[in-house]
Protein backbone atom coordinates (compact mmCIF):
# COMPACT_ATOMS: atom_id res chain seq x y z
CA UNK A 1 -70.19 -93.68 26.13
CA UNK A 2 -71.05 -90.25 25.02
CA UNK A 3 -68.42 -88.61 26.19
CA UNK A 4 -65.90 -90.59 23.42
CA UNK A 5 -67.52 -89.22 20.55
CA UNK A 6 -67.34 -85.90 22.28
CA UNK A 7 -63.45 -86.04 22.31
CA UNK A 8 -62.59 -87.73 19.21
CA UNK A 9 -64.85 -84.91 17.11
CA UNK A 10 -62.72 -82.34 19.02
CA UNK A 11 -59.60 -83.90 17.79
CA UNK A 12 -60.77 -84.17 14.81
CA UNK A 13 -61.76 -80.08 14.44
CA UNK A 14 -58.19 -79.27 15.69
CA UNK A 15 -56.73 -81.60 13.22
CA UNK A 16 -59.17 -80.17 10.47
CA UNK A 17 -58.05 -76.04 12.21
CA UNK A 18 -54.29 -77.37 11.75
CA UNK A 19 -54.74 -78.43 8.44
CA UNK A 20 -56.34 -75.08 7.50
CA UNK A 21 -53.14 -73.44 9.33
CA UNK A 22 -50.76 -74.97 7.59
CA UNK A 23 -51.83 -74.54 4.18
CA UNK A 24 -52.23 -70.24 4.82
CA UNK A 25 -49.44 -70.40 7.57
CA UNK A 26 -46.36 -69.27 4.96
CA UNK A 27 -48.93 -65.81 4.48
CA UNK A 28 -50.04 -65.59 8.02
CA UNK A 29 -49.15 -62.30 9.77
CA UNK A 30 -50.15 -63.79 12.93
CA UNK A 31 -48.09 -66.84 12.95
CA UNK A 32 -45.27 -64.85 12.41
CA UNK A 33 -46.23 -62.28 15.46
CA UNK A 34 -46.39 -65.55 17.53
CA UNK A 35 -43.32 -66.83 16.71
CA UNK A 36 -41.40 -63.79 17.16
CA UNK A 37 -42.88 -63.00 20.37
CA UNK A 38 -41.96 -66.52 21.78
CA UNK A 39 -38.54 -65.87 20.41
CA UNK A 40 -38.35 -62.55 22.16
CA UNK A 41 -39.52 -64.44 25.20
CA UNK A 42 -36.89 -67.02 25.70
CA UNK A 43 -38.37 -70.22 22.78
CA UNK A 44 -37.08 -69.81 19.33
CA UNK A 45 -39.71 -70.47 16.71
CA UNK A 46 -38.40 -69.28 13.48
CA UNK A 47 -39.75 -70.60 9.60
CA UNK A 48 -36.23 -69.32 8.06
CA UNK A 49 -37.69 -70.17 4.31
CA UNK A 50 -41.10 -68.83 5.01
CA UNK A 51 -39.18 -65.70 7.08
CA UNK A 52 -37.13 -65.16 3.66
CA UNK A 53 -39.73 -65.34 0.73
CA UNK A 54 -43.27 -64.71 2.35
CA UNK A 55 -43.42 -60.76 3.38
CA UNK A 56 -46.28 -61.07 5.92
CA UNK A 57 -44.78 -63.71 8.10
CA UNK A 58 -41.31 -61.62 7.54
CA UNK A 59 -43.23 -58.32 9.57
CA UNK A 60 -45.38 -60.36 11.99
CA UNK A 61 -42.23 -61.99 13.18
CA UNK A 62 -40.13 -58.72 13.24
CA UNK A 63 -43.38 -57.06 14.94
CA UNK A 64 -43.74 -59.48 17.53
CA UNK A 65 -40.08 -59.96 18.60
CA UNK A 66 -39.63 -56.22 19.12
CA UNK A 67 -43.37 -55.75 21.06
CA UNK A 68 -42.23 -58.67 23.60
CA UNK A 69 -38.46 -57.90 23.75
CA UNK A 70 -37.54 -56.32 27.80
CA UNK A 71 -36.01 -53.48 27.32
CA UNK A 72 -32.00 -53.32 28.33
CA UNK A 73 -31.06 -50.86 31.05
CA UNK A 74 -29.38 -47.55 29.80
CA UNK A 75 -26.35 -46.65 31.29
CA UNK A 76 -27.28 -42.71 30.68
CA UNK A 77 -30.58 -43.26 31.96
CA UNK A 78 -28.83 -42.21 35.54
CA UNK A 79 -29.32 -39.55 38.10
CA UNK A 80 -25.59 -40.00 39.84
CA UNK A 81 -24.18 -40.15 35.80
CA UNK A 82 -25.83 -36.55 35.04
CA UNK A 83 -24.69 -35.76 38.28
CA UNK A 84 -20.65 -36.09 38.03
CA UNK A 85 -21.18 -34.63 34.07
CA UNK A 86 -22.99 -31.32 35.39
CA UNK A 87 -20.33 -30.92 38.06
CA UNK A 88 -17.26 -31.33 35.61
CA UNK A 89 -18.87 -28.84 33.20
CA UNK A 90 -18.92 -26.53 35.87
CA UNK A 91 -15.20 -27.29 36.86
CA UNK A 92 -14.53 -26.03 33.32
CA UNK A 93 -14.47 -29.60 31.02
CA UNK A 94 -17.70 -29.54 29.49
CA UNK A 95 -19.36 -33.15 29.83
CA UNK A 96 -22.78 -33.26 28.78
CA UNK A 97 -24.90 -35.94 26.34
CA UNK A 98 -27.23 -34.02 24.80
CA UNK A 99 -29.52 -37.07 23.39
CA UNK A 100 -29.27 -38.80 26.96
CA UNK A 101 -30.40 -35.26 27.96
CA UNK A 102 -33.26 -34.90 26.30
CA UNK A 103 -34.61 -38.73 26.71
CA UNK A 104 -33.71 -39.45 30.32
CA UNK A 105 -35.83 -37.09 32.71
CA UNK A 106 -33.51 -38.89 35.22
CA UNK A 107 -30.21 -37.99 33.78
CA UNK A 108 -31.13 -34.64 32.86
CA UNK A 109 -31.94 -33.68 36.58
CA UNK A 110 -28.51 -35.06 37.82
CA UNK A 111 -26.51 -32.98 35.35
CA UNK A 112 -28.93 -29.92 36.03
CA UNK A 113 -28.54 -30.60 40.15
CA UNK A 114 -24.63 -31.21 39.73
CA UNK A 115 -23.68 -28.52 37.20
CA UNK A 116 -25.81 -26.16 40.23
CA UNK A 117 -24.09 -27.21 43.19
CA UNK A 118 -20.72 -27.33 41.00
CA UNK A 119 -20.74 -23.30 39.97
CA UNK A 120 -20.23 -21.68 43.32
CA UNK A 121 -17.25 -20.05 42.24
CA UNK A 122 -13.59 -20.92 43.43
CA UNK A 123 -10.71 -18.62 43.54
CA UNK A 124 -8.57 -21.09 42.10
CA UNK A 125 -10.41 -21.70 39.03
CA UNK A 126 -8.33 -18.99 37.54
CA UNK A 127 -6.34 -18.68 34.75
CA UNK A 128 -4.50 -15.90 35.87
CA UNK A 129 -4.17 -17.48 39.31
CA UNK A 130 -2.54 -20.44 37.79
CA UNK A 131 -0.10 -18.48 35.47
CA UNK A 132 1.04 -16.25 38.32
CA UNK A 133 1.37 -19.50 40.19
CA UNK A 134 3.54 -21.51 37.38
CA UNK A 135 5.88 -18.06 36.66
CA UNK A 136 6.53 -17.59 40.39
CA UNK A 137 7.63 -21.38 40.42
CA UNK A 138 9.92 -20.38 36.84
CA UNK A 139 11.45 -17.81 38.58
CA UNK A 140 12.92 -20.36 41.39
CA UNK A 141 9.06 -20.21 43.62
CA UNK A 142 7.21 -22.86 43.52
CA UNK A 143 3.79 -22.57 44.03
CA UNK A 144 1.57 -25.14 42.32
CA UNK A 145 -1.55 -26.53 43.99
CA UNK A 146 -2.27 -29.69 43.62
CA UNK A 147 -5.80 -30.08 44.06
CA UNK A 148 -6.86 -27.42 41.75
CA UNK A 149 -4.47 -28.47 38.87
CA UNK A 150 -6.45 -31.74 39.25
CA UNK A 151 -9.60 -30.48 39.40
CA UNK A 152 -9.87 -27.16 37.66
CA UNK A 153 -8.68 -26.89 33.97
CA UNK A 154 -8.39 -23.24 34.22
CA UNK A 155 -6.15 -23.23 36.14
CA UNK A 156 -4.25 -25.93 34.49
CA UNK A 157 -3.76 -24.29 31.57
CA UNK A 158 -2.88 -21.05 33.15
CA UNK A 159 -0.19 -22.72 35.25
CA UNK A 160 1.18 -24.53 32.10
CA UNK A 161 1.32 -21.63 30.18
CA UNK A 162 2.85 -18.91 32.98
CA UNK A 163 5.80 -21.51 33.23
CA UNK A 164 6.38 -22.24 30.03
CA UNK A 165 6.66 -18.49 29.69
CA UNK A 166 8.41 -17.47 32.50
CA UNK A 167 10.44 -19.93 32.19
CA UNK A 168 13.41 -18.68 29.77
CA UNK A 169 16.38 -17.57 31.20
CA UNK A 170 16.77 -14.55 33.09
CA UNK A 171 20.37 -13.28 33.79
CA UNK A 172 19.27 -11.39 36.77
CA UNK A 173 18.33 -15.13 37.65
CA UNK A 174 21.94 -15.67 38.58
CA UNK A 175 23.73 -16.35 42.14
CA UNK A 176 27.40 -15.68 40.66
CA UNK A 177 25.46 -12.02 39.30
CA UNK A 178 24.01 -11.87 42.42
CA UNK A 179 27.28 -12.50 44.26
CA UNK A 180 29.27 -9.89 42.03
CA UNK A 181 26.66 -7.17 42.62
CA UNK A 182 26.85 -8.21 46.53
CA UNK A 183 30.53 -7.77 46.82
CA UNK A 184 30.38 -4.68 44.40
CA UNK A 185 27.99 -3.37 47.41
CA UNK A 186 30.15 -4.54 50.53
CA UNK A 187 33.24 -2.58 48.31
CA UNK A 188 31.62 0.73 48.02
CA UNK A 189 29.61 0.84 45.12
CA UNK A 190 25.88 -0.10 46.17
CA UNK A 191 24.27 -2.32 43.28
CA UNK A 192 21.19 -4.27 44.50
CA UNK A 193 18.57 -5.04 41.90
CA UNK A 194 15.62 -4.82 44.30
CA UNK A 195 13.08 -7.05 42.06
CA UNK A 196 15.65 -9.50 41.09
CA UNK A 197 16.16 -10.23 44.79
CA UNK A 198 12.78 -10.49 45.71
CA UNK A 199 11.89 -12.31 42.85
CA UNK A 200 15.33 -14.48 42.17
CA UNK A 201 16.26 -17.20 44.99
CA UNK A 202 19.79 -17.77 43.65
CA UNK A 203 20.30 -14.28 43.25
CA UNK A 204 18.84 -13.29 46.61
CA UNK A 205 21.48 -16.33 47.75
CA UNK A 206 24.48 -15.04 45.66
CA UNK A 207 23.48 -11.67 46.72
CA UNK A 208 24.06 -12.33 50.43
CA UNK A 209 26.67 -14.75 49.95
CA UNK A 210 29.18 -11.97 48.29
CA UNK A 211 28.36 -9.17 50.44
CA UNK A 212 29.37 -11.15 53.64
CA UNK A 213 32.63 -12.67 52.11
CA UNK A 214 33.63 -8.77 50.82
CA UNK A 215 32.59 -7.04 53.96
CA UNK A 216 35.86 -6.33 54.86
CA UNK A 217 36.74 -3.48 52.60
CA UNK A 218 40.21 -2.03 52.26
CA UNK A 219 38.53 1.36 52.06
CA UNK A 220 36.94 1.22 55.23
CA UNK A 221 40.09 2.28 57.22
CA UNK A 222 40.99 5.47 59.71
CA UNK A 223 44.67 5.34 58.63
CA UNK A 224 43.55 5.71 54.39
CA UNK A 225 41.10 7.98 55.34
CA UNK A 226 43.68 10.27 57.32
CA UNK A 227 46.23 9.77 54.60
CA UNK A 228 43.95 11.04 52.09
CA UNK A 229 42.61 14.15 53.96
CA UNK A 230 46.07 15.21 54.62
CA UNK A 231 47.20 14.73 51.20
CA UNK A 232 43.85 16.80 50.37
CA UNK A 233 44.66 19.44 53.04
CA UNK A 234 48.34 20.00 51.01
CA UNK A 235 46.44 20.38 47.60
CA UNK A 236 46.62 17.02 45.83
CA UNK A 237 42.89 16.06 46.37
CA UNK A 238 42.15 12.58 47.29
CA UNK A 239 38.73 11.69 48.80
CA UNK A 240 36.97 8.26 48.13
CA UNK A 241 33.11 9.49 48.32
CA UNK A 242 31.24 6.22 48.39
CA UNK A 243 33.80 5.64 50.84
CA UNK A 244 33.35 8.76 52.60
CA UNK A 245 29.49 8.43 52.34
CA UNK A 246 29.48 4.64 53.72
CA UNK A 247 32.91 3.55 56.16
CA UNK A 248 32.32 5.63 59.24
CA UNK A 249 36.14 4.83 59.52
CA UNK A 250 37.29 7.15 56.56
CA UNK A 251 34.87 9.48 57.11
CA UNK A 252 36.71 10.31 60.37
CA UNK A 253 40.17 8.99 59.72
CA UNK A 254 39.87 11.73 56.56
CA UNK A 255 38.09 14.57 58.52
CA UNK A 256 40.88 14.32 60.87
CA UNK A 257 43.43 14.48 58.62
CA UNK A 258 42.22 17.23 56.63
CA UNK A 259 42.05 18.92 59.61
CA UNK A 260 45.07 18.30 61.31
CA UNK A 261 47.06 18.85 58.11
CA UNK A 262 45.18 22.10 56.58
CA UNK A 263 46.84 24.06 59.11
CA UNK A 264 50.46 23.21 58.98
CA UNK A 265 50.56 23.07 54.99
CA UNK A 266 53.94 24.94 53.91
CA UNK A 267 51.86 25.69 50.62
CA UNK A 268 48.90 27.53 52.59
CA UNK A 269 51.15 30.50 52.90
CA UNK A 270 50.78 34.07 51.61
CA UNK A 271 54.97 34.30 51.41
CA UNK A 272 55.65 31.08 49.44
CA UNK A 273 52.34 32.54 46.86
CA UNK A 274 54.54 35.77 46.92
CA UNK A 275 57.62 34.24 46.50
CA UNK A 276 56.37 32.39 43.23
CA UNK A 277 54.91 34.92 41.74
CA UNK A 278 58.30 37.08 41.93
CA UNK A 279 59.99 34.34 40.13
CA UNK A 280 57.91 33.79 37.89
CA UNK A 281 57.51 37.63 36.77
CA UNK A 282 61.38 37.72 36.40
CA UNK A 283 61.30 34.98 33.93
CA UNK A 284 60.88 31.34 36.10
CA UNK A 285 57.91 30.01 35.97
CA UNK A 286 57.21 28.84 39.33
CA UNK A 287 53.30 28.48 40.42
CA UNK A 288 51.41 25.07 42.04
CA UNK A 289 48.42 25.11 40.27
CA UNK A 290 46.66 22.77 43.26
CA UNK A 291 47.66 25.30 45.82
CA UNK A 292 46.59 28.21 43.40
CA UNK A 293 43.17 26.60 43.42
CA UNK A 294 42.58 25.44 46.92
CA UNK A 295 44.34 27.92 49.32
CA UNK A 296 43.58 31.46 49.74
CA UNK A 297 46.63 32.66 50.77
CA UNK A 298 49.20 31.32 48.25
CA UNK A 299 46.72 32.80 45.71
CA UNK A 300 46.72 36.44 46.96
CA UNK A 301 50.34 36.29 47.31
CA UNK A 302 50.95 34.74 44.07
CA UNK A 303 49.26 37.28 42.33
CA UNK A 304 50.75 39.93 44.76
CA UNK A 305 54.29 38.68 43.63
CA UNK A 306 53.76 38.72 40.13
CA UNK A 307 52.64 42.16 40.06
CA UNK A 308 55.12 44.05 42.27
CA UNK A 309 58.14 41.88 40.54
CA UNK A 310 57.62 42.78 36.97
CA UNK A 311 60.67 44.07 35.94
CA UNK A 312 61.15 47.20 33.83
CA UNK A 313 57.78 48.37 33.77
CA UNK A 314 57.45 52.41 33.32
CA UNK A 315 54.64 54.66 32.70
CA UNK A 316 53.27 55.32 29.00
CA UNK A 317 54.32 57.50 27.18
CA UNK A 318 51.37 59.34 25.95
CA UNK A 319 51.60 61.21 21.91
CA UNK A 320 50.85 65.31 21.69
CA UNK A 321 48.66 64.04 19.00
CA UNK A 322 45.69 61.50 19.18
CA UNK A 323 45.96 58.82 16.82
CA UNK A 324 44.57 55.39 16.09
CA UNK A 325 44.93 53.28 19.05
CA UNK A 326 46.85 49.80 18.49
CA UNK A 327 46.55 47.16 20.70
CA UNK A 328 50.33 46.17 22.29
CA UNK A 329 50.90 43.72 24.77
CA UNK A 330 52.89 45.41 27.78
CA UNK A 331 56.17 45.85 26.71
CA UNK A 332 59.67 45.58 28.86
CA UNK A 333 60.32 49.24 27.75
CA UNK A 334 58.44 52.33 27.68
CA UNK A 335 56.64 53.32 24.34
CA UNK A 336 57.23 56.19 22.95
CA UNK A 337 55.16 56.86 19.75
CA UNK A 338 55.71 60.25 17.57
CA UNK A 339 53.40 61.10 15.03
CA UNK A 340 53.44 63.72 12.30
CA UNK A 341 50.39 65.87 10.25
CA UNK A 342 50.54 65.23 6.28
CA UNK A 343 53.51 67.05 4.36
CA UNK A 344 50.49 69.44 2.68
CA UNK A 345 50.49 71.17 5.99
CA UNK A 346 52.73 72.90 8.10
CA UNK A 347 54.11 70.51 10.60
CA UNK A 348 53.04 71.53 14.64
CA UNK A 349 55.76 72.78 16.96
CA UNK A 350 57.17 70.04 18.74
CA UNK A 351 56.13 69.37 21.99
CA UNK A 352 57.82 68.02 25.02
CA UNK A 353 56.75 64.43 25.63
CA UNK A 354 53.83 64.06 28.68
CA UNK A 355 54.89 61.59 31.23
CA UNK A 356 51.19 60.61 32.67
CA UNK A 357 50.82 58.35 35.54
CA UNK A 358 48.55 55.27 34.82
CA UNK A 359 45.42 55.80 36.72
CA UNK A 360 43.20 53.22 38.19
CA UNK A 361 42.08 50.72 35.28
CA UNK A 362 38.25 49.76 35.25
CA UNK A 363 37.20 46.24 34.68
CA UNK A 364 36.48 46.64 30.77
CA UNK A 365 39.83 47.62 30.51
CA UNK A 366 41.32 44.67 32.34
CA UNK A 367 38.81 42.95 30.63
CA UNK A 368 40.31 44.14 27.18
CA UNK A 369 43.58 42.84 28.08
CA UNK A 370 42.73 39.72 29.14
CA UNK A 371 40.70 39.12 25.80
CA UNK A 372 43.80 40.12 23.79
CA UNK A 373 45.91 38.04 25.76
CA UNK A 374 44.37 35.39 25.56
CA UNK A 375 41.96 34.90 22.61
CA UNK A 376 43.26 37.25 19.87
CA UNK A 377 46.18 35.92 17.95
CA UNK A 378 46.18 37.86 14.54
CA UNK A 379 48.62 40.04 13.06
CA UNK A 380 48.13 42.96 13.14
CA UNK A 381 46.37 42.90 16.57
CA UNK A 382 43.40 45.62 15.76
CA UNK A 383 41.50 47.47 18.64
CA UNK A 384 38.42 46.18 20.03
CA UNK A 385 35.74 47.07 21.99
CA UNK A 386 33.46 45.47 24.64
CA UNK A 387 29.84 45.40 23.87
CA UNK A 388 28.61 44.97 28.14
CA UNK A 389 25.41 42.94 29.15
CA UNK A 390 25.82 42.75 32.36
CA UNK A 391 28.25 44.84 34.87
CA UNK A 392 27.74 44.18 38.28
CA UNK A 393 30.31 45.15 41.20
CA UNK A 394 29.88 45.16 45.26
CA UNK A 395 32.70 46.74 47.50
CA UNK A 396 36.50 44.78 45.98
CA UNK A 397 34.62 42.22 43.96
CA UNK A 398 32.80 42.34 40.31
CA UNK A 399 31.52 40.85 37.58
CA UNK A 400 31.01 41.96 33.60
CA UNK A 401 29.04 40.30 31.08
CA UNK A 402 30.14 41.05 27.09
CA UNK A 403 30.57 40.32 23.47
CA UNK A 404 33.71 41.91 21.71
CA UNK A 405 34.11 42.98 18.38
CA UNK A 406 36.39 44.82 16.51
CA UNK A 407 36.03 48.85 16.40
CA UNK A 408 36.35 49.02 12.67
CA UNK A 409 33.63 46.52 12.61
CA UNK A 410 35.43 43.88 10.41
CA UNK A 411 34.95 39.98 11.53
CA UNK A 412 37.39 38.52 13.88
CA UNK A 413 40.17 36.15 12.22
CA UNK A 414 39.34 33.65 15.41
CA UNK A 415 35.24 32.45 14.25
CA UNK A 416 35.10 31.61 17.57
CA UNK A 417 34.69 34.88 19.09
CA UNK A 418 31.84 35.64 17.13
CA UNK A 419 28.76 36.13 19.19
CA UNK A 420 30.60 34.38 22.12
CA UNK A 421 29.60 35.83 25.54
CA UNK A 422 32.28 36.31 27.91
CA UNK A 423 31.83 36.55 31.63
CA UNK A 424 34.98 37.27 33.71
CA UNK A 425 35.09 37.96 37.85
CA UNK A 426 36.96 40.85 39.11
CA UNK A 427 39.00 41.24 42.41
CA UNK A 428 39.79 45.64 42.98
CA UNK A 429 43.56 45.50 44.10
CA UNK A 430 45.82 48.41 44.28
CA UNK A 431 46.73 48.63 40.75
CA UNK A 432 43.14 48.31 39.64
CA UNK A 433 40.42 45.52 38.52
CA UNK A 434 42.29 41.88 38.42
CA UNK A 435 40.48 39.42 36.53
CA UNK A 436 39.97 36.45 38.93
CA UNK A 437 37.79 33.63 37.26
CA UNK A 438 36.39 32.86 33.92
CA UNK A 439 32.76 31.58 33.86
CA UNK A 440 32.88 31.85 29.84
CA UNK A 441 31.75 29.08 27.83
CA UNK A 442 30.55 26.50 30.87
CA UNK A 443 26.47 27.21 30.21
CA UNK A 444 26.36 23.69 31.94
CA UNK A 445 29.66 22.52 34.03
CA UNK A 446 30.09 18.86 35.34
CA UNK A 447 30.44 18.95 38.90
CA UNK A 448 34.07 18.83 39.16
CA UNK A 449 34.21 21.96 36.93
CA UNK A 450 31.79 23.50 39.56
CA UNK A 451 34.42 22.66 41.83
CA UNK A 452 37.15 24.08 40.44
CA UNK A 453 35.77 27.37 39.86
CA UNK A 454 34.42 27.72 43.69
CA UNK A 455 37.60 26.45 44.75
CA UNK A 456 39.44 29.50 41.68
CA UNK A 457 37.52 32.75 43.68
CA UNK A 458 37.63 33.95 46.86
CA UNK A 459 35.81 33.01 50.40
CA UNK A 460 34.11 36.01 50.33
CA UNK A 461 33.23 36.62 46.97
CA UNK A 462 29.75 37.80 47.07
CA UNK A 463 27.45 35.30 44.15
CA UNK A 464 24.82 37.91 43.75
CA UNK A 465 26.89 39.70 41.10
CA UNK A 466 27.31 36.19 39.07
CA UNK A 467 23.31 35.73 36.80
CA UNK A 468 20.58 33.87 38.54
CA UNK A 469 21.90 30.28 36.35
CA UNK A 470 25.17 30.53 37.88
CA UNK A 471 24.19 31.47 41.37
CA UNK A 472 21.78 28.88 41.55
CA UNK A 473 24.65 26.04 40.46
CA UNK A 474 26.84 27.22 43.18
CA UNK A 475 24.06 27.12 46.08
CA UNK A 476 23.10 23.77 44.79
CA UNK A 477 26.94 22.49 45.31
CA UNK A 478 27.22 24.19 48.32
CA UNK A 479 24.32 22.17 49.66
CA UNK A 480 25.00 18.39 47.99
CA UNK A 481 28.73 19.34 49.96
CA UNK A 482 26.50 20.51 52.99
CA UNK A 483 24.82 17.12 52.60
CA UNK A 484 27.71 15.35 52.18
CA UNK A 485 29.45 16.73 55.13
CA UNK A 486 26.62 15.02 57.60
CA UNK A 487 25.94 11.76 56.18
């Protein structure tokens, strides 16, 4: 019986404690903080009108829902996450969350532990690897590697970017250029661009291709090269010399015929020089200027011929009285010249003309005439006079270096033998110094020109009388020929 009043006067305290509640609950902090904590926990209990007008319950709620709220898992907050971001910014694509960094102690030591065992460096992460990698595969090479396009961005880009720039056309790049320049090879003339065929598939292809298909060259043949020799060894010079230098075949076919033929040439003959020459100093011009230059023999005879046959050729008549020299040409008939003092005195008693024979001529002399024969066309011819340089001569053979000018000292009517330096060979013959060769003008002669002036003087003309520059040009021919010769 005691225990009833007990329990109805706590019922009646809770409903009093309720009462009290509800009449400061729209102020109450704590009501609030208990309702938003059981909302955070899973049982809404929310006073909307008290939540929007009454500020206390509005930050007890708020309070309470965020204090008992779990917290949601971050998807930063990772140690395998930092990991794979550390190891790509070592690969080269910087990956790295700076806020997750400095929060997650977790995430931080991945990317710290994968960026570490990511750096160990790798050959291929190279720009310049990859560039020389994407221009080889331009140029017809490919070479790309897959696995560190993937994974390394340096070397991406430098792949990208050597194709892309390698890649315009090149027109070494070419197998119909490389096939011309491989024909042009198997004809004769070597052209091989070394880098292109290194470099250039096609044209290491076309390259090939042409010089088998043009192998057979028309050049490389005994008979041609025998035909040619032969026609060389009778003065009309024919030799092929990237033939000569690469077909075994014409090199002997033309040895042999030059040979074979040198010796039976009708030209290669001291008579048929002499007979020329005859004619040709009694008025027809006969002389074969390629057997002039290349034989020996029809030269000496030539010049022989043309000396003995001139026709109506007499000593000079020499004046009692010395007077001004005047330059003649040698005249069919002899010259008689008669001169006389002024009327004011007496004249002299006339004198018998003096028949003088011609004695041997030196080489200014022969020199002289040669100059007026063949450089000085004015009228009147005046004298002239050598001013020497150089005058060098060694048993029948010379050589004389000189300017001319005029022995009254007035300029020559030709401007170009002002200052010009003249340089003449000499061969000593019976009648005197002959002039052989003319080295004037050719400070620096082509090859052929070298040629033609070797082939012009003698076999045994000594070069030590010629200056050092020309000496020096001939010993260099001789040995290219030498060279030549033994390929």
């Amino acid at each position: 019986m005691k225990k009833v009043p007990f329990l109805m006067l706590l019922l009646a305290m809770v409903f009093l404690f309720s009462i009290a509640e509800a009449k400061n609950y729209p102020n109450n902090y704590n009501a609030g903080y208990r309702h938003g904590c059981l909302t955070a926990q899973g049982t809404f209990r929310k006073d909307k009108n008290a939540y929007r007008h009454h500020i206390q319950y509005h930050r007890g709620w708020d309070s309470g829902w965020r204090k008992c709220r779990k917290p949601l898992p971050n998807p930063l907050n990772s140690y395998n996450r930092g990991y794979r971001d550390g190891c790509r910014t070592a690969h080269g694509i910087w990956t790295k969350h700076v806020k997750a960094y400095q929060r997650f102690i977790k995430y931080r030591r991945g990317w710290d532990s994968g960026r570490k065992a990511c750096r160990t460096a790798n050959p291929l992460n190279s720009y310049n690897r990859g560039y020389r990698d994407g221009c080889d595969s331009a140029h017809g090479k490919w070479t790309k590697n897959p696995n560190a396009y993937r994974r390394f961005i340096n070397y991406k880009r430098g792949w990208n970017a050597g194709h892309h720039a390698c890649k315009t056309v090149n027109p070494l790049n070419s197998y119909n250029r490389g096939y011309r320049d491989g024909c042009t090879s198997a004809r004769g003339t070597w052209i091989k661009h070394l880098n292109a065929y290194n470099r250039f598939d096609k044209y290491r292809r076309g390259w090939n291709a042409g010089h088998h298909a043009c192998k057979k060259n028309p050049l490389d043949s005994y008979t041609l090269g025998y035909r040619n020799g032969c026609d060389s060894a009778h003065g009309k010079w024919i030799k092929h010399l990237n033939a000569y230098n690469r077909f075994i075949n014409y090199k002997r076919g033309w040895n042999a015929g030059n040979r074979a033929c040198k010796v039976t040439n009708p030209l290669n003959s001291y008579r048929k020089g002499y007979q020329d020459g005859c004619m040709t100093a009694r008025g027809t011009w006969i002389k074969r200027m390629s057997a002039y230059n290349r034989f020996a023999n029809y030269r000496r005879g030539w010049n022989s011929g043309n000396r003995e046959c001139r026709i109506h050729v007499k000593p000079i008549v020499i004046p009692a009285v010395p007077i001004v020299p005047s330059v003649v040409s040698v005249p069919p008939v002899p010259v008689v010249v008669n001169t006389a003092k002024p009327a004011s005195t007496p004249p002299p008693p006339v004198k018998e003309e003096v028949v003088v024979q011609p004695k041997e001529e030196s080489m200014e002399s022969s020199a002289k005439e040669f100059i007026l024969a063949k450089y000085i066309h004015e009228s009147p011819v005046k004298p002239i006079e050598l001013a020497v340089e150089m005058r060098k001569s060694y048993a029948k053979y010379g050589a004389l270096e000189f300017t001319v000018y005029h022995t009254d000292k007035t300029p020559f009517a030709e401007h170009e033998l002002v200052n010009k330096v003249f340089l003449l060979c000499f061969e000593k013959t019976k009648e005197g110094w002959e002039v052989i060769a003319e080295l004037t003008g050719n400070t620096a002669p082509s090859k052929e020109t070298l040629e033609k002036i070797e082939n012009a003087l003698p076999e045994d003309f000594p070069l030590d009388l010629l200056p050092t520059a020309w000496m020096n040009l001939f010993m260099m021919l001789q040995e290219k020929n030498r060279e030549a010769s033994s390929l």
